[in-house]
C-alpha atoms as a PDB file:
ATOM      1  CA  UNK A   1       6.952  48.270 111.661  1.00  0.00           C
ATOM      2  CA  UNK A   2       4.845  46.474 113.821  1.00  0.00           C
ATOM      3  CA  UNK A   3       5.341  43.597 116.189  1.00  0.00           C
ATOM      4  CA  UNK A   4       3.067  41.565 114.157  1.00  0.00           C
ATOM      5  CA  UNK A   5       4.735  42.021 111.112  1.00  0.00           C
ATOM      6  CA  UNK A   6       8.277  41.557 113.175  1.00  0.00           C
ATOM      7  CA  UNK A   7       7.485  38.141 114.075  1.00  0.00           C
ATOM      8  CA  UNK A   8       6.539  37.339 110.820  1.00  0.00           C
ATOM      9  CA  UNK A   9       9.355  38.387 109.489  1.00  0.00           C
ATOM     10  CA  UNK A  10      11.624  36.732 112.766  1.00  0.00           C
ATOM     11  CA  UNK A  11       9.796  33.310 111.243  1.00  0.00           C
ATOM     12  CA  UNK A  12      10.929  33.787 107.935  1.00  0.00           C
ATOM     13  CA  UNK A  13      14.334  34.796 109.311  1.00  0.00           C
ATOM     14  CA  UNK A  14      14.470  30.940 111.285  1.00  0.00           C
ATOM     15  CA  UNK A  15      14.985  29.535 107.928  1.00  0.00           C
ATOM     16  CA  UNK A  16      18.182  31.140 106.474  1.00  0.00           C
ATOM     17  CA  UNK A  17      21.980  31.093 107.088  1.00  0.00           C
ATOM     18  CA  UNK A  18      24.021  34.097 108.187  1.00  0.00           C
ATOM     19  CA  UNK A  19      25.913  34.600 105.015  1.00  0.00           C
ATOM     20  CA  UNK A  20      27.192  37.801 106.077  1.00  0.00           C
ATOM     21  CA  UNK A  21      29.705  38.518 108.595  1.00  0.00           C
ATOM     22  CA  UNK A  22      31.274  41.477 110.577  1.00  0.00           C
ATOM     23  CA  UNK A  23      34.904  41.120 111.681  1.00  0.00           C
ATOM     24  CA  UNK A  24      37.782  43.100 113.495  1.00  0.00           C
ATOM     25  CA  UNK A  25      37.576  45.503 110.508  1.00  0.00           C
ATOM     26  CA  UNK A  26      34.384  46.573 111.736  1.00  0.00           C
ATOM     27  CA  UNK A  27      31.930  48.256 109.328  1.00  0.00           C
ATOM     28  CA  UNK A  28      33.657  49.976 106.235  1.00  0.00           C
ATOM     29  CA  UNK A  29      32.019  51.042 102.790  1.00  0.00           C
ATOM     30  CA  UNK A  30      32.519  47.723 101.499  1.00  0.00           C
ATOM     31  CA  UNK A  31      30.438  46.186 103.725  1.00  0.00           C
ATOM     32  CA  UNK A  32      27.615  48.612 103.788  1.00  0.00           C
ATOM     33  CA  UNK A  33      27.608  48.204 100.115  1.00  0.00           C
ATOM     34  CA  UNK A  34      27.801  44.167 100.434  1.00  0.00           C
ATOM     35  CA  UNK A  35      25.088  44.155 103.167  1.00  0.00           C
ATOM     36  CA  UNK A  36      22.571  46.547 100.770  1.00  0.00           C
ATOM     37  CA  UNK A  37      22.927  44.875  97.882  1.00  0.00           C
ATOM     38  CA  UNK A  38      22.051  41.663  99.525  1.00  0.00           C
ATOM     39  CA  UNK A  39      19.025  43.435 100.922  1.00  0.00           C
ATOM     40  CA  UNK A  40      18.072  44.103  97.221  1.00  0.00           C
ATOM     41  CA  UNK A  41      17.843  41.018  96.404  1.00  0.00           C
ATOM     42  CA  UNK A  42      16.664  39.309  99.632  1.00  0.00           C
ATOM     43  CA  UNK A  43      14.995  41.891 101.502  1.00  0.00           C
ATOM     44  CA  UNK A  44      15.640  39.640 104.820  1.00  0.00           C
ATOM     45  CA  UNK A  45      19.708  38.786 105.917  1.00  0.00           C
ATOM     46  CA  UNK A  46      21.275  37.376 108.430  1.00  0.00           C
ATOM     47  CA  UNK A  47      24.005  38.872 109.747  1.00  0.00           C
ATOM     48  CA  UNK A  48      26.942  37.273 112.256  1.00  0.00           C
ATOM     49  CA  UNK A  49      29.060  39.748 114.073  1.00  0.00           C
ATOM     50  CA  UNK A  50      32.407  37.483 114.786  1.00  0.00           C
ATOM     51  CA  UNK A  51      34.092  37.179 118.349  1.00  0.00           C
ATOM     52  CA  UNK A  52      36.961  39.425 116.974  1.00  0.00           C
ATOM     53  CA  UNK A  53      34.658  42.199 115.953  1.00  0.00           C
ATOM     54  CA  UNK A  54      35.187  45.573 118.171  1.00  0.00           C
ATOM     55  CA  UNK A  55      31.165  46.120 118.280  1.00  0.00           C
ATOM     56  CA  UNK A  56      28.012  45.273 120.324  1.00  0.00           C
ATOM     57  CA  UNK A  57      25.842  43.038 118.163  1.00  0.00           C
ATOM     58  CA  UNK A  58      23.316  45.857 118.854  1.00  0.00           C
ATOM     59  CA  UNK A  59      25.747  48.621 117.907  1.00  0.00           C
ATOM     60  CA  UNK A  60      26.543  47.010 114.458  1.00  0.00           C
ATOM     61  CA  UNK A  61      22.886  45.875 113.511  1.00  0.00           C
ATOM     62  CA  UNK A  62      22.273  50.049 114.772  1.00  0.00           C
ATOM     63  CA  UNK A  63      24.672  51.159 112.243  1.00  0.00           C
ATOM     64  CA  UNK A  64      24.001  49.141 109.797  1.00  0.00           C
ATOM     65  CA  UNK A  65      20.412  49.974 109.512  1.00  0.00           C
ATOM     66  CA  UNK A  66      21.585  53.421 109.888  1.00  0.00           C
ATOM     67  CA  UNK A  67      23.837  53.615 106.207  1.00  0.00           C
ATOM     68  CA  UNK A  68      21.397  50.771 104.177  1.00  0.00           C
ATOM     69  CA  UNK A  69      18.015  52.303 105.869  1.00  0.00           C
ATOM     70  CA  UNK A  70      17.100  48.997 106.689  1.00  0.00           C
ATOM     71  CA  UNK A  71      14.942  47.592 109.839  1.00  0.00           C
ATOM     72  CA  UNK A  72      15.885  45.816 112.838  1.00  0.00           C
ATOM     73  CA  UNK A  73      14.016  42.695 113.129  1.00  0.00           C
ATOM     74  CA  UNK A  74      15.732  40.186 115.696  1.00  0.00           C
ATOM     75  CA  UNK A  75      19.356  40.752 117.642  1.00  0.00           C
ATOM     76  CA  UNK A  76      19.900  37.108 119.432  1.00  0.00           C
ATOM     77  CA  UNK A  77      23.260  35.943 120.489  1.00  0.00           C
ATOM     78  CA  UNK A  78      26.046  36.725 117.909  1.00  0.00           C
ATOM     79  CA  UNK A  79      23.619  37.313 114.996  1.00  0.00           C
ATOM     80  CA  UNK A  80      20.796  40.064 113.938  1.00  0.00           C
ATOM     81  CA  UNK A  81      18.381  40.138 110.877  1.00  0.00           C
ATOM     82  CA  UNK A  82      17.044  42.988 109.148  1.00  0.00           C
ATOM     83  CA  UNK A  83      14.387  43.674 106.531  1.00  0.00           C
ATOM     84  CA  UNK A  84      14.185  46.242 103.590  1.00  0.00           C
ATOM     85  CA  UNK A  85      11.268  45.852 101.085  1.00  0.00           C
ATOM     86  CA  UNK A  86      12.994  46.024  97.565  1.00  0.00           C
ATOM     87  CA  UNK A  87      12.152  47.754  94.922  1.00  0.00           C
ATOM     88  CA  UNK A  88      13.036  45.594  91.705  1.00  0.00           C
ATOM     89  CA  UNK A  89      12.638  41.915  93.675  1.00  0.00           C
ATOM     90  CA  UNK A  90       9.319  42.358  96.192  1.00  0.00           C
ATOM     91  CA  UNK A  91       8.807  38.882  97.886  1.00  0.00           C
ATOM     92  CA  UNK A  92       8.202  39.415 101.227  1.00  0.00           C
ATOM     93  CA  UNK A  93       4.440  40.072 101.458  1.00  0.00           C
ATOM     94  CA  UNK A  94       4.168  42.193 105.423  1.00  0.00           C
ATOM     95  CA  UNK A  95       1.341  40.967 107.575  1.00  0.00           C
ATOM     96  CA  UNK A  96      -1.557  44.232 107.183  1.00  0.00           C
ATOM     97  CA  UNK A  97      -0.729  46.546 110.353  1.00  0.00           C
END
């Protein structure tokens, strides 16, 4: 992914609630599955990592990318966004490279 097409996606990203959240449990199946079937349908999410939680907002947007084979687009603060083109619901329209 490019930078170009990162902040592209880090504007679309400015505009939507973190409706997902990472707590002391940490990141299980459930939430892998939770967080990629929210990618289907989205293909950008917000994602807060709570006080309690016992990772590095970088550690858990790592991982989570990792399992859903996602991309990193922004980690700021307590929150991190990430981008996976669907394959059924195609909105998101990248910048050319």
């Amino acid at each position: 992914m490019t930078g170009k097409q990162r902040a592209y996606l880090r504007s679309l990203a400015n505009g939507i609630e973190a409706k997902y959240q990472i707590g002391k449990g940490g990141i299980d199946n459930e939430t892998v599955e939770m967080v990629d079937l929210a990618l289907e349908a989205n293909e950008l999410i917000k994602v807060k990592v709570l006080e309690n939680a016992f990772l590095d907002i970088r550690e858990a947007c790592g991982e989570i990318c990792e399992a859903t084979g996602a991309y990193p687009v922004q980690c700021i603060g307590n929150k991190f966004v990430i981008y996976r083109e669907s394959k059924k619901n195609k909105t998101i329209v990248l910048p050319k490279k």
